[in-house]
PDB file of N, CA and C in Angstrom:
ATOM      1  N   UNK A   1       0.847  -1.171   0.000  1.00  0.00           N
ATOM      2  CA  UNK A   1       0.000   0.000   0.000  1.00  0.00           C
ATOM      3  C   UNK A   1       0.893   1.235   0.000  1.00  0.00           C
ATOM      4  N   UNK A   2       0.105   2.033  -0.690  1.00  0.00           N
ATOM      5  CA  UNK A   2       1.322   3.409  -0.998  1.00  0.00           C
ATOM      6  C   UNK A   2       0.970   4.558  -0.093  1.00  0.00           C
ATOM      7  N   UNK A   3      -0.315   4.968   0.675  1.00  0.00           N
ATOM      8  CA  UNK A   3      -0.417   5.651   1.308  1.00  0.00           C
ATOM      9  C   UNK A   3      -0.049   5.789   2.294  1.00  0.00           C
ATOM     10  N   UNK A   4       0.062   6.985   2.757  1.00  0.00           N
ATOM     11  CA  UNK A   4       0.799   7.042   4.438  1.00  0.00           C
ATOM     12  C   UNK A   4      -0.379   7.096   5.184  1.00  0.00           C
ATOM     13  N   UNK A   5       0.041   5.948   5.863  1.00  0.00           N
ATOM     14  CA  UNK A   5      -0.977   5.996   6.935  1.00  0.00           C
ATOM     15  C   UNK A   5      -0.845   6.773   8.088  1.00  0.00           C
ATOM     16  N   UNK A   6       0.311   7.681   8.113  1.00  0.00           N
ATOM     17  CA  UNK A   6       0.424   8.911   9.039  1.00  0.00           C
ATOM     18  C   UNK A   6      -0.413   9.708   9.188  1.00  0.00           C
ATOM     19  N   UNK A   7      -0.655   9.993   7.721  1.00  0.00           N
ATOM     20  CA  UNK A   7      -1.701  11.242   7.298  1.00  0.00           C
ATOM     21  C   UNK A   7      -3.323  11.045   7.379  1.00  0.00           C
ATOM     22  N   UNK A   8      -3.655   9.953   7.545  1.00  0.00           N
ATOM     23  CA  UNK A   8      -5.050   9.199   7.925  1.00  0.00           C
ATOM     24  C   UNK A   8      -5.239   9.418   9.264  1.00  0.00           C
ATOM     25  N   UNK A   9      -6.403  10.850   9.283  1.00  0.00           N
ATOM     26  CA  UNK A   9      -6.943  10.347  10.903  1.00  0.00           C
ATOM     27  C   UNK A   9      -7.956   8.928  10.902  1.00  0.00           C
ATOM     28  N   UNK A  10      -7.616   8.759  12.388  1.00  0.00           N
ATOM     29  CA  UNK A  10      -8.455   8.396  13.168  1.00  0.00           C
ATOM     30  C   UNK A  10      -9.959   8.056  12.538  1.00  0.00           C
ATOM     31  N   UNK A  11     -10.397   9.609  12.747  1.00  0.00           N
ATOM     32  CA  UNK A  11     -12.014   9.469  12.688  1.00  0.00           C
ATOM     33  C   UNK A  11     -12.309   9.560  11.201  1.00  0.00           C
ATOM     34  N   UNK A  12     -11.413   9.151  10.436  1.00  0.00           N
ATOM     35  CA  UNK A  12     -11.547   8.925   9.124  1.00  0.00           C
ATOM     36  C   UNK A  12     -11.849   7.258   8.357  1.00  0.00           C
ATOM     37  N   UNK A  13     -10.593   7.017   9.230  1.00  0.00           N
ATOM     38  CA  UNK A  13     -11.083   5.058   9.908  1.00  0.00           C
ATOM     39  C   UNK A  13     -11.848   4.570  10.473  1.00  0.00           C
ATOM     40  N   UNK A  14     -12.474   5.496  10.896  1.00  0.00           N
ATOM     41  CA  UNK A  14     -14.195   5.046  11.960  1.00  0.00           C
ATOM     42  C   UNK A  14     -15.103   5.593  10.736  1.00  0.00           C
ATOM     43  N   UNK A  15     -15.180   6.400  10.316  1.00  0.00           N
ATOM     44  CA  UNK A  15     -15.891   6.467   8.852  1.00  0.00           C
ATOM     45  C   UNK A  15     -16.290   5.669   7.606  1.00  0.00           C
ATOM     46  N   UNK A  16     -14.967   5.473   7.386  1.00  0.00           N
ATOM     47  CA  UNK A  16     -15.131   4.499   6.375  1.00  0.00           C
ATOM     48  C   UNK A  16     -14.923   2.907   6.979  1.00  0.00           C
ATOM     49  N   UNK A  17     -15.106   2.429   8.293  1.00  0.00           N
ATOM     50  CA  UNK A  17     -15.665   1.231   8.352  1.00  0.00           C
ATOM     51  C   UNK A  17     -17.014   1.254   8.593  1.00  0.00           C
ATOM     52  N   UNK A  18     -17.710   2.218   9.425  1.00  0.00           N
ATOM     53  CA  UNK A  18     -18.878   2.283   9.859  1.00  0.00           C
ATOM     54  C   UNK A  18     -19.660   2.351   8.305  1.00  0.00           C
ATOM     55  N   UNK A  19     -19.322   3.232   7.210  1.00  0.00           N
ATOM     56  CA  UNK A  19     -19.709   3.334   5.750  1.00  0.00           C
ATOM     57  C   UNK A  19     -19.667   1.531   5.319  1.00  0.00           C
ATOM     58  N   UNK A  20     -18.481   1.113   5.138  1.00  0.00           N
ATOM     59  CA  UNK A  20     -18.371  -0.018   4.370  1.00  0.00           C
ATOM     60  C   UNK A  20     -19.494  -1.080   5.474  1.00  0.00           C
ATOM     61  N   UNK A  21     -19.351  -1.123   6.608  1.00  0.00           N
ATOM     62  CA  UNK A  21     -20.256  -1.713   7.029  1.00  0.00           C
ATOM     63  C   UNK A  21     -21.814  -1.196   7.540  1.00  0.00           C
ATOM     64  N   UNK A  22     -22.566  -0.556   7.089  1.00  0.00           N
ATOM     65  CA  UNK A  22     -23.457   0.142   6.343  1.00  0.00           C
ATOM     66  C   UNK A  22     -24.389   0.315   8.334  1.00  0.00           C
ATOM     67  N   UNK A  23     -23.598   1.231   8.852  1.00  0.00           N
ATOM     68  CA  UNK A  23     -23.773   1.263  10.093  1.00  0.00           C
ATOM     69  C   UNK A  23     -22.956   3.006  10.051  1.00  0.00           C
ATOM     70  N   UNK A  24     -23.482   3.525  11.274  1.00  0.00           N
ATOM     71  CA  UNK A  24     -22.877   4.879  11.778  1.00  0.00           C
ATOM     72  C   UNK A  24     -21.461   4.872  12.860  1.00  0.00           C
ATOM     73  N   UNK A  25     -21.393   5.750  12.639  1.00  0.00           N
ATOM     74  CA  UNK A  25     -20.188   6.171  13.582  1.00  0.00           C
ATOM     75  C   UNK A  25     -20.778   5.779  15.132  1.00  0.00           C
ATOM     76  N   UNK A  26     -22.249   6.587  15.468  1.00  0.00           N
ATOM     77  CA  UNK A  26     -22.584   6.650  16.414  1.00  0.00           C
ATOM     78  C   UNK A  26     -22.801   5.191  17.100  1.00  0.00           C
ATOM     79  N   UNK A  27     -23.228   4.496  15.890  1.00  0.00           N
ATOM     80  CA  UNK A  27     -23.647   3.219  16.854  1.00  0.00           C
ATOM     81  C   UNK A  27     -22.303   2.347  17.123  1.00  0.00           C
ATOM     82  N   UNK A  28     -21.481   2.137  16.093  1.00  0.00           N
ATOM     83  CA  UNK A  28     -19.899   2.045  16.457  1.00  0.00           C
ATOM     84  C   UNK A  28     -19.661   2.345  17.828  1.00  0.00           C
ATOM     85  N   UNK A  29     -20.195   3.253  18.399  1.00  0.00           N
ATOM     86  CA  UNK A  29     -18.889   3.983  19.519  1.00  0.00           C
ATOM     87  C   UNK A  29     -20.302   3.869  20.690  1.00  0.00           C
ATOM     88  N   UNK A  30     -21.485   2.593  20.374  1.00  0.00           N
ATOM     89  CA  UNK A  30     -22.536   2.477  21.045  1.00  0.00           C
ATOM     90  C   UNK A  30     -21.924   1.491  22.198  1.00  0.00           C
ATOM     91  N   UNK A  31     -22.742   1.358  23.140  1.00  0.00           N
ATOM     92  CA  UNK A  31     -23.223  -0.804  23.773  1.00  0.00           C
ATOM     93  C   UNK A  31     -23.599  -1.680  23.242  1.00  0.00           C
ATOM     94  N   UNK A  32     -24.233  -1.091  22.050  1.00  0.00           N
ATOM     95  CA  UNK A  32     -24.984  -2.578  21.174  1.00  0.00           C
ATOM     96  C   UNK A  32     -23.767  -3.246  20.923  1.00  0.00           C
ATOM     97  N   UNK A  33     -24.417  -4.572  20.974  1.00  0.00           N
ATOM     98  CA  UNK A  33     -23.433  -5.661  20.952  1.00  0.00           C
ATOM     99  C   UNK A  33     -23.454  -6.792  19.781  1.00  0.00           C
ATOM    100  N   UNK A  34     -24.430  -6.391  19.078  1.00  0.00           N
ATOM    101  CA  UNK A  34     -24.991  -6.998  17.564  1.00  0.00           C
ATOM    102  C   UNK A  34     -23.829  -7.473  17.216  1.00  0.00           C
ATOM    103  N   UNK A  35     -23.544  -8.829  16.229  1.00  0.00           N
ATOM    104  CA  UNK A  35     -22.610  -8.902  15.703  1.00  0.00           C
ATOM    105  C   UNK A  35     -21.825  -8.811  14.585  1.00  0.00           C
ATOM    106  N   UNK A  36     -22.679  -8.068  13.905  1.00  0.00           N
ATOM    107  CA  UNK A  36     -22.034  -7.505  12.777  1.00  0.00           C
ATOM    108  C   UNK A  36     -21.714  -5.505  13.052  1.00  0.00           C
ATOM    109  N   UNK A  37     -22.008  -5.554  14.449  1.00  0.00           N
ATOM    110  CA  UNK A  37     -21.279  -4.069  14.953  1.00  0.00           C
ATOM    111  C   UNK A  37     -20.216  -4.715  15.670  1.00  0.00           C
ATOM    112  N   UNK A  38     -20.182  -5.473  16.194  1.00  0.00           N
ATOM    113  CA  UNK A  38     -19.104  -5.697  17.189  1.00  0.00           C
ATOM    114  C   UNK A  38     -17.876  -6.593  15.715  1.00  0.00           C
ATOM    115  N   UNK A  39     -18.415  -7.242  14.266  1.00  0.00           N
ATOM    116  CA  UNK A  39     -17.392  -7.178  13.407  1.00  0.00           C
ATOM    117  C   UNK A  39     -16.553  -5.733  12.969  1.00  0.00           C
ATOM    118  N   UNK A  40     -17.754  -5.057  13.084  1.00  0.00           N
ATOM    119  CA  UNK A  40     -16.861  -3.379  12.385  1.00  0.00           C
ATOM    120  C   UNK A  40     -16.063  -2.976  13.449  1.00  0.00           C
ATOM    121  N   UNK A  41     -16.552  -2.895  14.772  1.00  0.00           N
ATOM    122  CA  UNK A  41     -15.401  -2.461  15.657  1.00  0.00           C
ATOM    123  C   UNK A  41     -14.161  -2.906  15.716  1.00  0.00           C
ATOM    124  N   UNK A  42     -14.399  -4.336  15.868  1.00  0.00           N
ATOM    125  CA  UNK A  42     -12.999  -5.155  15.714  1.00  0.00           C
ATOM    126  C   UNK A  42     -12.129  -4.934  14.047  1.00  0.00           C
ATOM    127  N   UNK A  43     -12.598  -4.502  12.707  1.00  0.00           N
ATOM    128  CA  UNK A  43     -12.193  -4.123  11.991  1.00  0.00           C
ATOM    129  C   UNK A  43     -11.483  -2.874  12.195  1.00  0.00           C
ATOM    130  N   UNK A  44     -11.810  -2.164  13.266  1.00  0.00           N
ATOM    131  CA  UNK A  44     -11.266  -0.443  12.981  1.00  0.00           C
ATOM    132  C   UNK A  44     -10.156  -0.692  14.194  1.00  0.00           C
ATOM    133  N   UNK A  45     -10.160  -1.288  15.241  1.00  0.00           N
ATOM    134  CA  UNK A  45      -9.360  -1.743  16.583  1.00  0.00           C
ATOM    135  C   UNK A  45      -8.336  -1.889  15.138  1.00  0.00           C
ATOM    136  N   UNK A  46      -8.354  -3.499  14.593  1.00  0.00           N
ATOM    137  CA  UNK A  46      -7.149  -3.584  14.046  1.00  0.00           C
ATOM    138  C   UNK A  46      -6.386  -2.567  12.715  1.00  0.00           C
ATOM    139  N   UNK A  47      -7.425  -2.216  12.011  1.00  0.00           N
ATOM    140  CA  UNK A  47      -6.388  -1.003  11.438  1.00  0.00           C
ATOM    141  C   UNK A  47      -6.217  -0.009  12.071  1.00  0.00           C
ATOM    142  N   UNK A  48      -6.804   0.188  12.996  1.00  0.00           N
ATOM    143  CA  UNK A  48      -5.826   1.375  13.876  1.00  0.00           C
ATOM    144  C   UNK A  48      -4.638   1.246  14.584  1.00  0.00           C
ATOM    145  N   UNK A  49      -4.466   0.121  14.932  1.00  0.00           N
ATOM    146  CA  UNK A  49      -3.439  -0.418  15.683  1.00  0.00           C
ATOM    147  C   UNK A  49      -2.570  -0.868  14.566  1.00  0.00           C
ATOM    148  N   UNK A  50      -2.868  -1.780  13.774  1.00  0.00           N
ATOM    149  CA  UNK A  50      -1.872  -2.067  12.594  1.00  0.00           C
ATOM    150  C   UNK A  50      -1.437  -1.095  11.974  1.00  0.00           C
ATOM    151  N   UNK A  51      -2.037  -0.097  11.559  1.00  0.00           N
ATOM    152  CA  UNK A  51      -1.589   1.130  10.909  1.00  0.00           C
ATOM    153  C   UNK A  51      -0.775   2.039  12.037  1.00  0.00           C
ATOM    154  N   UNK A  52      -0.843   1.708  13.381  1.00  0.00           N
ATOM    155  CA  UNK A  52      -0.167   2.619  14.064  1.00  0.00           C
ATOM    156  C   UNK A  52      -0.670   4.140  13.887  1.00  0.00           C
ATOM    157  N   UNK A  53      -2.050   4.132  14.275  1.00  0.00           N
ATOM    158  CA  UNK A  53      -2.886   5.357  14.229  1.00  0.00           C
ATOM    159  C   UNK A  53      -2.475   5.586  15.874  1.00  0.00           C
ATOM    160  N   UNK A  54      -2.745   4.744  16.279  1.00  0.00           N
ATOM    161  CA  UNK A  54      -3.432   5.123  17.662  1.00  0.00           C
ATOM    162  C   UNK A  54      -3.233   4.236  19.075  1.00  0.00           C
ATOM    163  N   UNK A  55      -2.925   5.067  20.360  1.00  0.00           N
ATOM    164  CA  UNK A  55      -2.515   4.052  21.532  1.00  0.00           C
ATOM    165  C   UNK A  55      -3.843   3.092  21.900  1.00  0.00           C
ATOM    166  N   UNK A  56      -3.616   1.927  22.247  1.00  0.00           N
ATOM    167  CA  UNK A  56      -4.817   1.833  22.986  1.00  0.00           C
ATOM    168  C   UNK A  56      -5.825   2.379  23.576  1.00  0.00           C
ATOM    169  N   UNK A  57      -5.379   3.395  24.642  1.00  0.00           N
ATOM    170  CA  UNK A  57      -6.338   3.717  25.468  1.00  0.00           C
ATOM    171  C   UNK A  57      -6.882   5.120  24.486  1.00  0.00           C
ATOM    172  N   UNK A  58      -6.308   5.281  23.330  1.00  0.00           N
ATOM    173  CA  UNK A  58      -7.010   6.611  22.624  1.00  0.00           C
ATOM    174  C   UNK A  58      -7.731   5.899  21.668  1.00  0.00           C
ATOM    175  N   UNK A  59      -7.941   4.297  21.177  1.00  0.00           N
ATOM    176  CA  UNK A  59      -8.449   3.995  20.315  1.00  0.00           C
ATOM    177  C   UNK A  59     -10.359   3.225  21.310  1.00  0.00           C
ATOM    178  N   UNK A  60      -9.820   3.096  22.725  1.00  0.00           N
ATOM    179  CA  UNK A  60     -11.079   2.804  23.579  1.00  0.00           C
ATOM    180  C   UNK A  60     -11.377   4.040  23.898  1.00  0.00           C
ATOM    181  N   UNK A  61     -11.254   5.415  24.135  1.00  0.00           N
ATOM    182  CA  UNK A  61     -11.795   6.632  24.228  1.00  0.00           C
ATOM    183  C   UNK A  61     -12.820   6.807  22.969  1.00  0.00           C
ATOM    184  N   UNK A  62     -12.162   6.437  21.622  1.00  0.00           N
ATOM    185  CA  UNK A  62     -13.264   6.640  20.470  1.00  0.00           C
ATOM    186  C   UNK A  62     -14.193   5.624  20.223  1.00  0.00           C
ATOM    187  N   UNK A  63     -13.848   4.854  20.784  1.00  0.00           N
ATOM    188  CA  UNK A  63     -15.558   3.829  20.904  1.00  0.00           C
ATOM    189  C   UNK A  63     -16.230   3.500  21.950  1.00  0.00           C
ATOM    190  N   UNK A  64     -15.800   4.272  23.414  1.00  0.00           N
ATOM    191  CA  UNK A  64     -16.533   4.350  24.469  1.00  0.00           C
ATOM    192  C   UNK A  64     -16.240   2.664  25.368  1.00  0.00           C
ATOM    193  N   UNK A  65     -15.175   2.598  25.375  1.00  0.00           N
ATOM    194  CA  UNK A  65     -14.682   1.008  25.526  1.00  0.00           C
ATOM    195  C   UNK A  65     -13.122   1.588  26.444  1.00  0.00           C
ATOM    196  N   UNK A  66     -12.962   0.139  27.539  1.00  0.00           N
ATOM    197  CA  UNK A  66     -11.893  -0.241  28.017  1.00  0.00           C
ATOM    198  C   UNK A  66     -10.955  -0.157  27.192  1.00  0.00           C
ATOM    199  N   UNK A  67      -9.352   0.091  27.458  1.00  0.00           N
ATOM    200  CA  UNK A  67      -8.779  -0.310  26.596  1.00  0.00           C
ATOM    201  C   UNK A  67      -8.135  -1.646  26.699  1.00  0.00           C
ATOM    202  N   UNK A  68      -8.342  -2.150  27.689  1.00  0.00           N
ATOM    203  CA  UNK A  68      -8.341  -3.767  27.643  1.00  0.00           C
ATOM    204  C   UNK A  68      -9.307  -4.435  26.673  1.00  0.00           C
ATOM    205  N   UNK A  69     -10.326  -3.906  26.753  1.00  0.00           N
ATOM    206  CA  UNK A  69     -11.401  -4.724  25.552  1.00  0.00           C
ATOM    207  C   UNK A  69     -11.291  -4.504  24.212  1.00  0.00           C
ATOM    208  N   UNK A  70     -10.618  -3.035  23.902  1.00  0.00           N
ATOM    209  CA  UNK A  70      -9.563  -3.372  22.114  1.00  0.00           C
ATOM    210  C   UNK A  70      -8.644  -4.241  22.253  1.00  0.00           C
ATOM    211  N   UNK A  71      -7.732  -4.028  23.215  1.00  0.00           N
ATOM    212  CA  UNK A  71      -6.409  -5.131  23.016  1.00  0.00           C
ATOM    213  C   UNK A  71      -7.445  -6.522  22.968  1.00  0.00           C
ATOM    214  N   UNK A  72      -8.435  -7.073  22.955  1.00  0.00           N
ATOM    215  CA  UNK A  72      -8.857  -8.530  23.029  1.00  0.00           C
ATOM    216  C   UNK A  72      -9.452  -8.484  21.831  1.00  0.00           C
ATOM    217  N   UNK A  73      -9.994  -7.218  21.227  1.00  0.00           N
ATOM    218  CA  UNK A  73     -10.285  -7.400  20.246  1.00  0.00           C
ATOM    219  C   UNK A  73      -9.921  -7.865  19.022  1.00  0.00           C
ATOM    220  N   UNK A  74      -8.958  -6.676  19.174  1.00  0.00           N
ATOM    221  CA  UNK A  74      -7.012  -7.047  18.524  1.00  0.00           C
ATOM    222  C   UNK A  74      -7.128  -8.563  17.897  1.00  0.00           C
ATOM    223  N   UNK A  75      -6.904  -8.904  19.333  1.00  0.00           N
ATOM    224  CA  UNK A  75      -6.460 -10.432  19.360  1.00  0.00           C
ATOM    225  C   UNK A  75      -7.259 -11.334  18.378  1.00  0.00           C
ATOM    226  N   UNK A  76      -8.631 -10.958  18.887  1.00  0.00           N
ATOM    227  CA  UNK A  76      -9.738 -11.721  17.744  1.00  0.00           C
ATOM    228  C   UNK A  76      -9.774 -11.403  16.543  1.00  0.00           C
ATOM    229  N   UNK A  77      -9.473 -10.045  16.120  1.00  0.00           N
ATOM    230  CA  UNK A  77      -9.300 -10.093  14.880  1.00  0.00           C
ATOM    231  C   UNK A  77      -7.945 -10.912  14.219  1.00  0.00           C
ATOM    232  N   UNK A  78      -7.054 -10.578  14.611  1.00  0.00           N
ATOM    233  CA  UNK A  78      -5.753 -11.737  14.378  1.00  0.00           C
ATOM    234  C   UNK A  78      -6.113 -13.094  14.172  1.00  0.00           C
ATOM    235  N   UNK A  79      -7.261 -13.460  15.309  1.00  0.00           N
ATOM    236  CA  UNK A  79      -7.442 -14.887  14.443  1.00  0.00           C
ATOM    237  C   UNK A  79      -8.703 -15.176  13.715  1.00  0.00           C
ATOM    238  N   UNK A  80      -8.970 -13.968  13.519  1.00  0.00           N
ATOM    239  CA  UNK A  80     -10.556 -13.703  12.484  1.00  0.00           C
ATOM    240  C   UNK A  80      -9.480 -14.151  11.349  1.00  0.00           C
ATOM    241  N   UNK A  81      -8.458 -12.909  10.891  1.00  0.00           N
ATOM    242  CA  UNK A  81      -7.924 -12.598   9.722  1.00  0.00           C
ATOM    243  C   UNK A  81      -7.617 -14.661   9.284  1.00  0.00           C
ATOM    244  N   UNK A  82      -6.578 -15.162   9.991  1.00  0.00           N
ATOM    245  CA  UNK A  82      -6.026 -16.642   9.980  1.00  0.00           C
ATOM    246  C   UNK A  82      -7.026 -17.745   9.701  1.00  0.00           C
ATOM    247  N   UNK A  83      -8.736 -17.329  10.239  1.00  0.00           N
ATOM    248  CA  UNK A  83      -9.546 -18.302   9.902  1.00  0.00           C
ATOM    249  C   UNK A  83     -10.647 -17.807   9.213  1.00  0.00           C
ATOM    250  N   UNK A  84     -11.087 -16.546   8.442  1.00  0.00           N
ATOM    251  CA  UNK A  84     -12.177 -16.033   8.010  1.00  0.00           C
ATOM    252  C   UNK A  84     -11.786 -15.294   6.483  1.00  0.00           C
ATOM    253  N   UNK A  85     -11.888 -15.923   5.556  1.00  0.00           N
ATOM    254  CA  UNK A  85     -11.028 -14.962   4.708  1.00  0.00           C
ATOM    255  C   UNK A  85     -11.732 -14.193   4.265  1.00  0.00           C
ATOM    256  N   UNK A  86     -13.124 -14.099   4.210  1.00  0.00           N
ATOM    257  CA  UNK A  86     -14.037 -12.545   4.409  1.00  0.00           C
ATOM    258  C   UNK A  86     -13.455 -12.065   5.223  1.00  0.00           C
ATOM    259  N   UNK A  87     -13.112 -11.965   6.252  1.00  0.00           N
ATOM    260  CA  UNK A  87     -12.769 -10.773   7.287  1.00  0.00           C
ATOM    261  C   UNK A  87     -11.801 -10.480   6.379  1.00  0.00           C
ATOM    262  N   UNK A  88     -10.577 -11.162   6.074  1.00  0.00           N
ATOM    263  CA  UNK A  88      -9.476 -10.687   5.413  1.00  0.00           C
ATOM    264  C   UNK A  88      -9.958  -9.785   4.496  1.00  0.00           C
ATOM    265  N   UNK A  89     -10.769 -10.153   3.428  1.00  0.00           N
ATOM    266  CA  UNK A  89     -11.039  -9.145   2.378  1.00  0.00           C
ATOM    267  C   UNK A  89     -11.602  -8.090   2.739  1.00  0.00           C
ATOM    268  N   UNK A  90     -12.723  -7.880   3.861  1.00  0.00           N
ATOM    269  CA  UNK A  90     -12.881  -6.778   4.467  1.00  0.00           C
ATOM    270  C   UNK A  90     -11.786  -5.900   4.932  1.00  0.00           C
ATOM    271  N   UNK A  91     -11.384  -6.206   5.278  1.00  0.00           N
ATOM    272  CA  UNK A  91     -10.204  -5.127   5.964  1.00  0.00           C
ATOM    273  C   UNK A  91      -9.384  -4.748   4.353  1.00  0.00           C
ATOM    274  N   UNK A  92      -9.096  -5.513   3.686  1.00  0.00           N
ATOM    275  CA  UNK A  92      -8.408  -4.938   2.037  1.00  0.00           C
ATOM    276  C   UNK A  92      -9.123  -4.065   1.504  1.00  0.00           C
ATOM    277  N   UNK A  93     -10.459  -4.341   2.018  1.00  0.00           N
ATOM    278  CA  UNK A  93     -11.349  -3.615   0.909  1.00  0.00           C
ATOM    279  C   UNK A  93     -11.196  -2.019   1.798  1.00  0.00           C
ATOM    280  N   UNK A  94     -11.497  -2.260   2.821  1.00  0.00           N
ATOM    281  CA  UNK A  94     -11.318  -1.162   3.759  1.00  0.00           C
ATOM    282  C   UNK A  94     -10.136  -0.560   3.644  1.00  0.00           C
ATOM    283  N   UNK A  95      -9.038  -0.785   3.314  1.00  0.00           N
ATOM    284  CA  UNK A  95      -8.142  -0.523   3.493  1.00  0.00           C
ATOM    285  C   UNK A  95      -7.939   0.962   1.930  1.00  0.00           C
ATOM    286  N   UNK A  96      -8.596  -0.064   1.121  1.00  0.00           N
ATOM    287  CA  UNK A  96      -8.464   0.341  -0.510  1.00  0.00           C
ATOM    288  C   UNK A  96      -9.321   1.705  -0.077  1.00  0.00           C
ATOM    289  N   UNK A  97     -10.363   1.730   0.350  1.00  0.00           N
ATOM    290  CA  UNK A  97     -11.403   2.863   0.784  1.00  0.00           C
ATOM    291  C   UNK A  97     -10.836   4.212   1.370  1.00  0.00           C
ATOM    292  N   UNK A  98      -9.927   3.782   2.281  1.00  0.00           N
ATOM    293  CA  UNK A  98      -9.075   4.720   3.446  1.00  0.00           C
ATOM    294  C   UNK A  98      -7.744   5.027   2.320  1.00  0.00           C
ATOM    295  N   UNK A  99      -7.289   4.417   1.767  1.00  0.00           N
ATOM    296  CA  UNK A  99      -6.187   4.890   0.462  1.00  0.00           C
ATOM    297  C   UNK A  99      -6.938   6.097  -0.390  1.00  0.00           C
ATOM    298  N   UNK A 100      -7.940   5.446  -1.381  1.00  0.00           N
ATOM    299  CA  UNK A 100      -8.870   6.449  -1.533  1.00  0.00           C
ATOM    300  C   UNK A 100      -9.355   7.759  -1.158  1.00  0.00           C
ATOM    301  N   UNK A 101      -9.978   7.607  -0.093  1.00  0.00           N
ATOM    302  CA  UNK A 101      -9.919   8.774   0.760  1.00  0.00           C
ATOM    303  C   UNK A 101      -9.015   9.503   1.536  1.00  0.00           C
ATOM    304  N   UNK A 102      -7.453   8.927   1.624  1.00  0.00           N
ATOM    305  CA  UNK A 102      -6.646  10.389   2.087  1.00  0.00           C
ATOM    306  C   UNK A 102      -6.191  10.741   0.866  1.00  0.00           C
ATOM    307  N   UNK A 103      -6.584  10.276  -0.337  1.00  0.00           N
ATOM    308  CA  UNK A 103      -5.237  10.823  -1.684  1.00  0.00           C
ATOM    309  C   UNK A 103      -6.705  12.246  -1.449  1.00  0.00           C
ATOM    310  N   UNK A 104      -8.368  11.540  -1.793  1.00  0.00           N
ATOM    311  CA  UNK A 104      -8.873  12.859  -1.775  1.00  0.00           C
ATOM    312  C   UNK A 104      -8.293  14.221  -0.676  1.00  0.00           C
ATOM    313  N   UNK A 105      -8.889  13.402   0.622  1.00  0.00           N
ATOM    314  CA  UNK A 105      -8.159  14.335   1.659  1.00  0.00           C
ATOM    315  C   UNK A 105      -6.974  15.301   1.554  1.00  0.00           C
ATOM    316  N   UNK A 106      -5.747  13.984   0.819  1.00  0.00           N
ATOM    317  CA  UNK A 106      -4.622  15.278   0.652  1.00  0.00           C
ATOM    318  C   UNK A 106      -5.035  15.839  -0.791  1.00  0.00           C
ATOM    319  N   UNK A 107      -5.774  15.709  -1.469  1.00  0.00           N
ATOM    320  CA  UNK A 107      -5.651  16.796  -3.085  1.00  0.00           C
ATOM    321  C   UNK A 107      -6.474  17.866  -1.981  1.00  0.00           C
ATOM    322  N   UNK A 108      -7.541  17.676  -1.420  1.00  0.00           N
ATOM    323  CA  UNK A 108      -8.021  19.155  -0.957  1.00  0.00           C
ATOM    324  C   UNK A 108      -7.442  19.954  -0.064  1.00  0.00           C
ATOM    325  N   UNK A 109      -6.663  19.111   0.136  1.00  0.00           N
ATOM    326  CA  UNK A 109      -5.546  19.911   1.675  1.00  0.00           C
ATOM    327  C   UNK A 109      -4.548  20.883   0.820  1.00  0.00           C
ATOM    328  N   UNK A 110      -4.107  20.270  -0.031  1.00  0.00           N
ATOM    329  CA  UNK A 110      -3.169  20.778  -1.286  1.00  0.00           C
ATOM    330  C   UNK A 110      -3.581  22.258  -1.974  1.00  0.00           C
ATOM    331  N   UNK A 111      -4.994  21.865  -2.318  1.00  0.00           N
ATOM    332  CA  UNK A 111      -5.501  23.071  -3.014  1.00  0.00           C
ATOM    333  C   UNK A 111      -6.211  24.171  -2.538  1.00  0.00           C
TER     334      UNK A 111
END
C-alpha cells in the first residue's frame, strides 16, 4: 500500500468502516453488541493499531470502551484474519477505501 498511513486520521477510519459496514459512527462507539457491529469495531481496533494510528487507550476513548477490551479485540481479529477470509477481504477492501480517501483528503488539503 502506498499511502501514508500517518496522514489518515483516526475518525476517518471510523468512517469508512462504519460506511463499508453500512452502520454509523454513532452506533460504532454504542453498547450494542450486535454482531455484525461488534465485526466493524474489531475491523477499525485492528487497522488502527496495525496502521499505528493510535494508543490503545485513545483507540477505547473513540468507541466508548476499556482499553483492555480493544487489546482482546485485537487479538480476535488476528485470528478472524487466519480463519475467516471474508474478514481478510474486508479489511483490504477497507483498506483500498481509506487509500482512496486520504489521496482525496490530501488533493483538498493541497488546493
Amino acid at each position: 500500500m502506498t499511502t501514508s498511513w500517518i496522514a489518515i486520521r483516526p475518525q476517518l477510519v471510523l468512517k469508512n468502516v462504519a460506511e463499508y459496514y453500512g452502520l454509523t459512527t454513532t452506533i460504532l462507539r454504542s453498547r450494542v453488541k450486535y454482531k455484525e457491529i461488534v465485526r466493524a469495531r474489531t475491523a477499525f481496533i485492528w487497522l488502527a493499531r496495525e496502521h499505528k494510528l493510535m494508543s490503545w487507550p485513545s483507540i477505547g476513548r473513540i468507541l466508548n470502551k476499556h482499553h483492555t477490551t480493544c487489546i482482546f479485540a485485537h487479538r480476535r481479529a488476528q485470528k478472524l484474519i487466519q480463519t475467516d477470509p471474508l474478514f481478510s477481504q474486508e479489511l483490504v477492501f477497507i483498506e483500498a477505501l481509506l487509500e482512496a480517501s486520504s489521496i482525496s483528503y490530501t488533493a483538498i488539503a493541497i488546493h
